[in-house]
Protein backbone atom coordinates (compact mmCIF):
# COMPACT_ATOMS: atom_id res chain seq x y z
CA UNK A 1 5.03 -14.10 -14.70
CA UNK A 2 3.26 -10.47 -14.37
CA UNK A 3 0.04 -10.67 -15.86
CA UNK A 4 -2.89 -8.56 -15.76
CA UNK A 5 -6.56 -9.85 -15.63
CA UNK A 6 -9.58 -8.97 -15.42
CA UNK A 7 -10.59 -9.41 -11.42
CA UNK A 8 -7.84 -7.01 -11.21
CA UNK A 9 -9.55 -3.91 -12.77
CA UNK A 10 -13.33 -5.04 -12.55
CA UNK A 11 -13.74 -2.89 -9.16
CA UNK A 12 -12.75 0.16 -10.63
CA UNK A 13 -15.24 -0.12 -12.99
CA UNK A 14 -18.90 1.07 -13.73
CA UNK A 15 -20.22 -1.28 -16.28
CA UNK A 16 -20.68 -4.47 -14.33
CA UNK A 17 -22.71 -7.76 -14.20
CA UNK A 18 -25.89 -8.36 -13.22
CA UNK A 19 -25.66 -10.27 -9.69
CA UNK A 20 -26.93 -13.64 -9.66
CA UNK A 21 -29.07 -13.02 -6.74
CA UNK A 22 -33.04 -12.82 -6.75
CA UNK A 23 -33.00 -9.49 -5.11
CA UNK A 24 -29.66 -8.01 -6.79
CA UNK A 25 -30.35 -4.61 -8.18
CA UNK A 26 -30.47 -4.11 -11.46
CA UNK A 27 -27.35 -2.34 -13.30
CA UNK A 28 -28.40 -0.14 -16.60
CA UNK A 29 -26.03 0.75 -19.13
CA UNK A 30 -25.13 3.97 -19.80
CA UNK A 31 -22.78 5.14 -22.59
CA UNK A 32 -21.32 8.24 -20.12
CA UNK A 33 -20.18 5.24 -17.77
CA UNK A 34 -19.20 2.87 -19.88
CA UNK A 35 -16.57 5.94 -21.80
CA UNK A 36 -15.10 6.50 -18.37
CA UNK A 37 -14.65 3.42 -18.31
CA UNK A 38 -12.52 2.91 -20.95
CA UNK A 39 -10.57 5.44 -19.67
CA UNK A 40 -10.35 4.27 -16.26
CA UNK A 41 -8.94 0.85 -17.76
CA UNK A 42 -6.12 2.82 -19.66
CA UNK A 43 -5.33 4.66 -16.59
CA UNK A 44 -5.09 1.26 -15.19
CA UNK A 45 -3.05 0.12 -17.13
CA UNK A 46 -0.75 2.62 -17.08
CA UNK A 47 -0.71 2.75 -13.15
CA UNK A 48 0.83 -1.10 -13.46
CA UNK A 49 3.05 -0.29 -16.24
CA UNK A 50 1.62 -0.30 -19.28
CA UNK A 51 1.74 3.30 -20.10
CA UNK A 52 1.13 2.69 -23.69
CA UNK A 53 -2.04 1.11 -23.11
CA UNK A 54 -5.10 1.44 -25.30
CA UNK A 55 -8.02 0.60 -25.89
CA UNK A 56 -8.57 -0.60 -29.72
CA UNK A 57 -11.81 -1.47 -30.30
CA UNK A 58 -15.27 -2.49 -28.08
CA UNK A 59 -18.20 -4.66 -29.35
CA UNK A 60 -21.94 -4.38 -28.02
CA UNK A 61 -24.56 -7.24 -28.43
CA UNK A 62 -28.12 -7.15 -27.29
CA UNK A 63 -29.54 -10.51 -25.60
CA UNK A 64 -32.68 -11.93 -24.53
CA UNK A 65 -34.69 -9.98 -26.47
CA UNK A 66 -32.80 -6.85 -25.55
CA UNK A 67 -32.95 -6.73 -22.22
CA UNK A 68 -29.40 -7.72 -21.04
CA UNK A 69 -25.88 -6.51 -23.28
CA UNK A 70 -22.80 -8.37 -23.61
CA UNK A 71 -19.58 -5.40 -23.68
CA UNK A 72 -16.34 -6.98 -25.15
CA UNK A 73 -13.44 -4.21 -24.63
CA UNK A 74 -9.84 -4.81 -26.84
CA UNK A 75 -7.05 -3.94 -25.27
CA UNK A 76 -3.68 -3.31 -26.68
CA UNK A 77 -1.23 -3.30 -24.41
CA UNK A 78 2.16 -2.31 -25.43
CA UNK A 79 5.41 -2.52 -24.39
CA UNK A 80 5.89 -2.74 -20.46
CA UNK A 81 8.01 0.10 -18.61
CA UNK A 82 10.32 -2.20 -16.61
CA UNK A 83 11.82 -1.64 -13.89
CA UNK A 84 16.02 -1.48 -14.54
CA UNK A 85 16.77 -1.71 -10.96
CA UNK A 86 15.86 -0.28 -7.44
CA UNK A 87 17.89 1.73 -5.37
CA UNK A 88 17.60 2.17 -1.92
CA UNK A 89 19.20 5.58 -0.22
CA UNK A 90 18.92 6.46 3.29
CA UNK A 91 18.33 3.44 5.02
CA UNK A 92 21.57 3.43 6.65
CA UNK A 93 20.46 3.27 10.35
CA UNK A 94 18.86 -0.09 10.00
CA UNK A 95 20.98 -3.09 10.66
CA UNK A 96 22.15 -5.20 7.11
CA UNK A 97 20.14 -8.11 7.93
CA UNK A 98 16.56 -5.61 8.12
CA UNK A 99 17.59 -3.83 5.10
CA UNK A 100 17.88 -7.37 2.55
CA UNK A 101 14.68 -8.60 4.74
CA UNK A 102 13.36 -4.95 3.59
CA UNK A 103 14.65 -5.67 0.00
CA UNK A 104 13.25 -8.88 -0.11
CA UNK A 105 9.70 -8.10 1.12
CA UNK A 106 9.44 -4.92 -0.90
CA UNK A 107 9.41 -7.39 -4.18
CA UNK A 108 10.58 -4.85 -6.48
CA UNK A 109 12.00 -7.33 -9.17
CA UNK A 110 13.80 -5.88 -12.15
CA UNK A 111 12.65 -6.49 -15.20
CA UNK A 112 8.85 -6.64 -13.72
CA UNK A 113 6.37 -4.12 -14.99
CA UNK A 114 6.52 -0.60 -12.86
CA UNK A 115 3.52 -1.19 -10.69
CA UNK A 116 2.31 1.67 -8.78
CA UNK A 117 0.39 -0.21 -6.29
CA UNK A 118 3.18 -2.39 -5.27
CA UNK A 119 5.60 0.75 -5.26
CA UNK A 120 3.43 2.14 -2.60
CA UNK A 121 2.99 -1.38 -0.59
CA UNK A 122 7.33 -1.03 -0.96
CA UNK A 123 7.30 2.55 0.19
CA UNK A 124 4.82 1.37 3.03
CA UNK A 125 6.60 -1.36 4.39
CA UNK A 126 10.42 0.67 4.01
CA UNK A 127 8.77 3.28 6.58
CA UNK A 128 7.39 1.10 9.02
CA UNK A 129 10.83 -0.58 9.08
CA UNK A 130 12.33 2.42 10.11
CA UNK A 131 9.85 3.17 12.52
CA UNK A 132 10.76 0.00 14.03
CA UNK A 133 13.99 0.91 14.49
CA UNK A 134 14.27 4.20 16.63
CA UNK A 135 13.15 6.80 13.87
CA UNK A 136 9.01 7.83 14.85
CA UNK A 137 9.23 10.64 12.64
CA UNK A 138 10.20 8.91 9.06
CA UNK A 139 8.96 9.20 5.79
CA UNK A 140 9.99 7.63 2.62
CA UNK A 141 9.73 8.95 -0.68
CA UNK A 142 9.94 7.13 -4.00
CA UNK A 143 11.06 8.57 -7.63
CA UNK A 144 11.72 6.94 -10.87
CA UNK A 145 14.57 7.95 -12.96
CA UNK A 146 14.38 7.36 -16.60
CA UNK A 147 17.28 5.57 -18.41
CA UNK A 148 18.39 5.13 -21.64
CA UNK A 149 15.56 4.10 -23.65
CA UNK A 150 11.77 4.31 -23.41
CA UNK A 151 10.64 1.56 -21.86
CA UNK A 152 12.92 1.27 -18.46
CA UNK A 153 13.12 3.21 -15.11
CA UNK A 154 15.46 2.58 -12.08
CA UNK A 155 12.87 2.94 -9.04
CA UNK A 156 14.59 4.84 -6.15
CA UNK A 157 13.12 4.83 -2.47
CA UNK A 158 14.21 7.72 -0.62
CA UNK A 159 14.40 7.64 3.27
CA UNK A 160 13.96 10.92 5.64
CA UNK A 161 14.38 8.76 8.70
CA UNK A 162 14.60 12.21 11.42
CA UNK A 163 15.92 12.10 14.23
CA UNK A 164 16.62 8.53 15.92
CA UNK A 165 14.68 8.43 19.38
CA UNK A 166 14.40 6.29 22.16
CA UNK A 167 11.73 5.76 25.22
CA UNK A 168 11.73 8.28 27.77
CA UNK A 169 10.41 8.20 30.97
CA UNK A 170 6.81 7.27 31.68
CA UNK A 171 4.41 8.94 33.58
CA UNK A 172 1.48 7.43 34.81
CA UNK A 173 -1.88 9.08 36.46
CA UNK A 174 -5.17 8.67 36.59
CA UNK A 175 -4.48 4.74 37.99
CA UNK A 176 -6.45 5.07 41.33
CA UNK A 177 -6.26 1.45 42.96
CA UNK A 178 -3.90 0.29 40.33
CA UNK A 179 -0.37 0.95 41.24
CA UNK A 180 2.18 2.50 38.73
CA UNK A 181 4.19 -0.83 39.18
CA UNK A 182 1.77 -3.27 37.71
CA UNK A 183 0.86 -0.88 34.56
CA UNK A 184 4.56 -0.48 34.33
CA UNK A 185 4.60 -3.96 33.78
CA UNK A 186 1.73 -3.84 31.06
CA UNK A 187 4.05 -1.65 28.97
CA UNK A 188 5.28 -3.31 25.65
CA UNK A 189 8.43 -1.33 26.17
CA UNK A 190 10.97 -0.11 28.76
CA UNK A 191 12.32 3.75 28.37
CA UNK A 192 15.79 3.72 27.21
CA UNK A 193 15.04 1.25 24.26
CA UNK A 194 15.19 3.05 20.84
CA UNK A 195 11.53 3.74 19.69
CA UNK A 196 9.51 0.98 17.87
CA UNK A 197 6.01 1.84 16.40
CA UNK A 198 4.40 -1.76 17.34
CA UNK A 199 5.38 -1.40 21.35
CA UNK A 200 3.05 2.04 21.39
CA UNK A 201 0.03 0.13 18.97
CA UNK A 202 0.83 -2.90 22.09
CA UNK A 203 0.92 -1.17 24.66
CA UNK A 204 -2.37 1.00 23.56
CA UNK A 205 -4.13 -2.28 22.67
CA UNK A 206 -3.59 -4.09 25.85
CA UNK A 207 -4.43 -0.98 27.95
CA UNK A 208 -7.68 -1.73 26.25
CA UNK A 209 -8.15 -4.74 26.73
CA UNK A 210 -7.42 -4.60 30.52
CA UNK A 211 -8.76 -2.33 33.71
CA UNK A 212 -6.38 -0.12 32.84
CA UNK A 213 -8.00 1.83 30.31
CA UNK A 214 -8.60 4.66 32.27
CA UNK A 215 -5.57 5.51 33.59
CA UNK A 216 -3.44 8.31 31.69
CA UNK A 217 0.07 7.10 30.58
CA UNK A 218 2.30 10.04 28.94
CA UNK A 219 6.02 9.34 27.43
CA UNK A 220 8.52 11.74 27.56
């Protein structure tokens, strides 16, 4: 079930609780904040498919002798845009198994609210799964493509993989007492493999972590 609640949007907020701590500031209300914040929740809403969002009504009451004010916001939602279905195009050069693994991580269900946010986690995770597989240079893009009726979009992802690469040769300087055959061996990849995003971030990281940091290593 898809359901929206409150911890989602309190961070995008102004108008917040006090904090229960001694030496937590104090928050003031102010009626400027607390209008953009109404509109911040509708453009909330919308963002995770609830473009019809609004908000109906909001109640004010003053407590302890009107130093502290309860805000009660109504919120009608109205009918979800669903996703119809998800296409993928452009994903050819990644081997069937990656691409349902892809599909199946990406958690684009039909019939789900159009979230925004997890469109973007989806568009995320579809380019560094092609920049695992011999592409350095891809992007993905994602558009939604209205159907018939109001309340339904098919959610296409878009790949511009670029030209597939592989390791080149390495060239190593700057090692001094370390020979080129043992920071050869540090390497999280070997050059004729096709290209893969986490061997540079592991290779990178372990230079790091190692003597070898200041030696100069340059792919071609």
């Amino acid at each position: 079930a898809y359901e929206i609640r409150p911890r989602d949007w309190s961070s995008d907020v102004c108008s917040s609780d006090l904090g229960w701590l001694p030496w937590s500031g104090k928050t003031y209300f102010s009626r400027q904040d607390f209008d953009d914040d109404l509109r911040r929740l509708e453009a909330f809403y919308a963002a995770r498919g609830y473009p019809e969002a609004r908000v109906r009504a909001f109640r004010t009451a003053y407590l302890d002798g009107k130093t502290r004010m309860d805000l009660t916001v109504v919120i009608e939602e109205g009918e979800p845009l669903r996703i119809e279905s998800v296409e993928w195009a452009g994903f050819d050069g990644l081997p069937e198994a990656h691409r349902a693994d892809l599909r199946h991580r990406a958690a684009l269900e039909p019939g789900a609210p159009r979230d925004l946010e997890r469109v973007e986690i989806a568009r995320n995770l579809a380019r560094t799964e092609l920049r695992e597989h011999g592409f350095p240079a891809a992007e993905v893009d994602t558009t939604e493509r209205a159907i018939v009726g109001p309340h339904a979009v098919v959610v296409v992802l878009t790949a511009r993989p670029g030209p597939f690469a592989r390791f080149g040769d390495v060239d190593i300087a700057g090692n001094g007492r370390v020979s080129a055959a043992v920071i050869r061996r540090q390497l999280g990849f070997t050059p004729g493999e096709p290209f893969r995003q986490s061997a540079i971030a592991t290779t990178q990281r372990d230079r790091k972590s190692t003597r070898l940091n200041s030696s100069h290593v340059a792919l071609s």
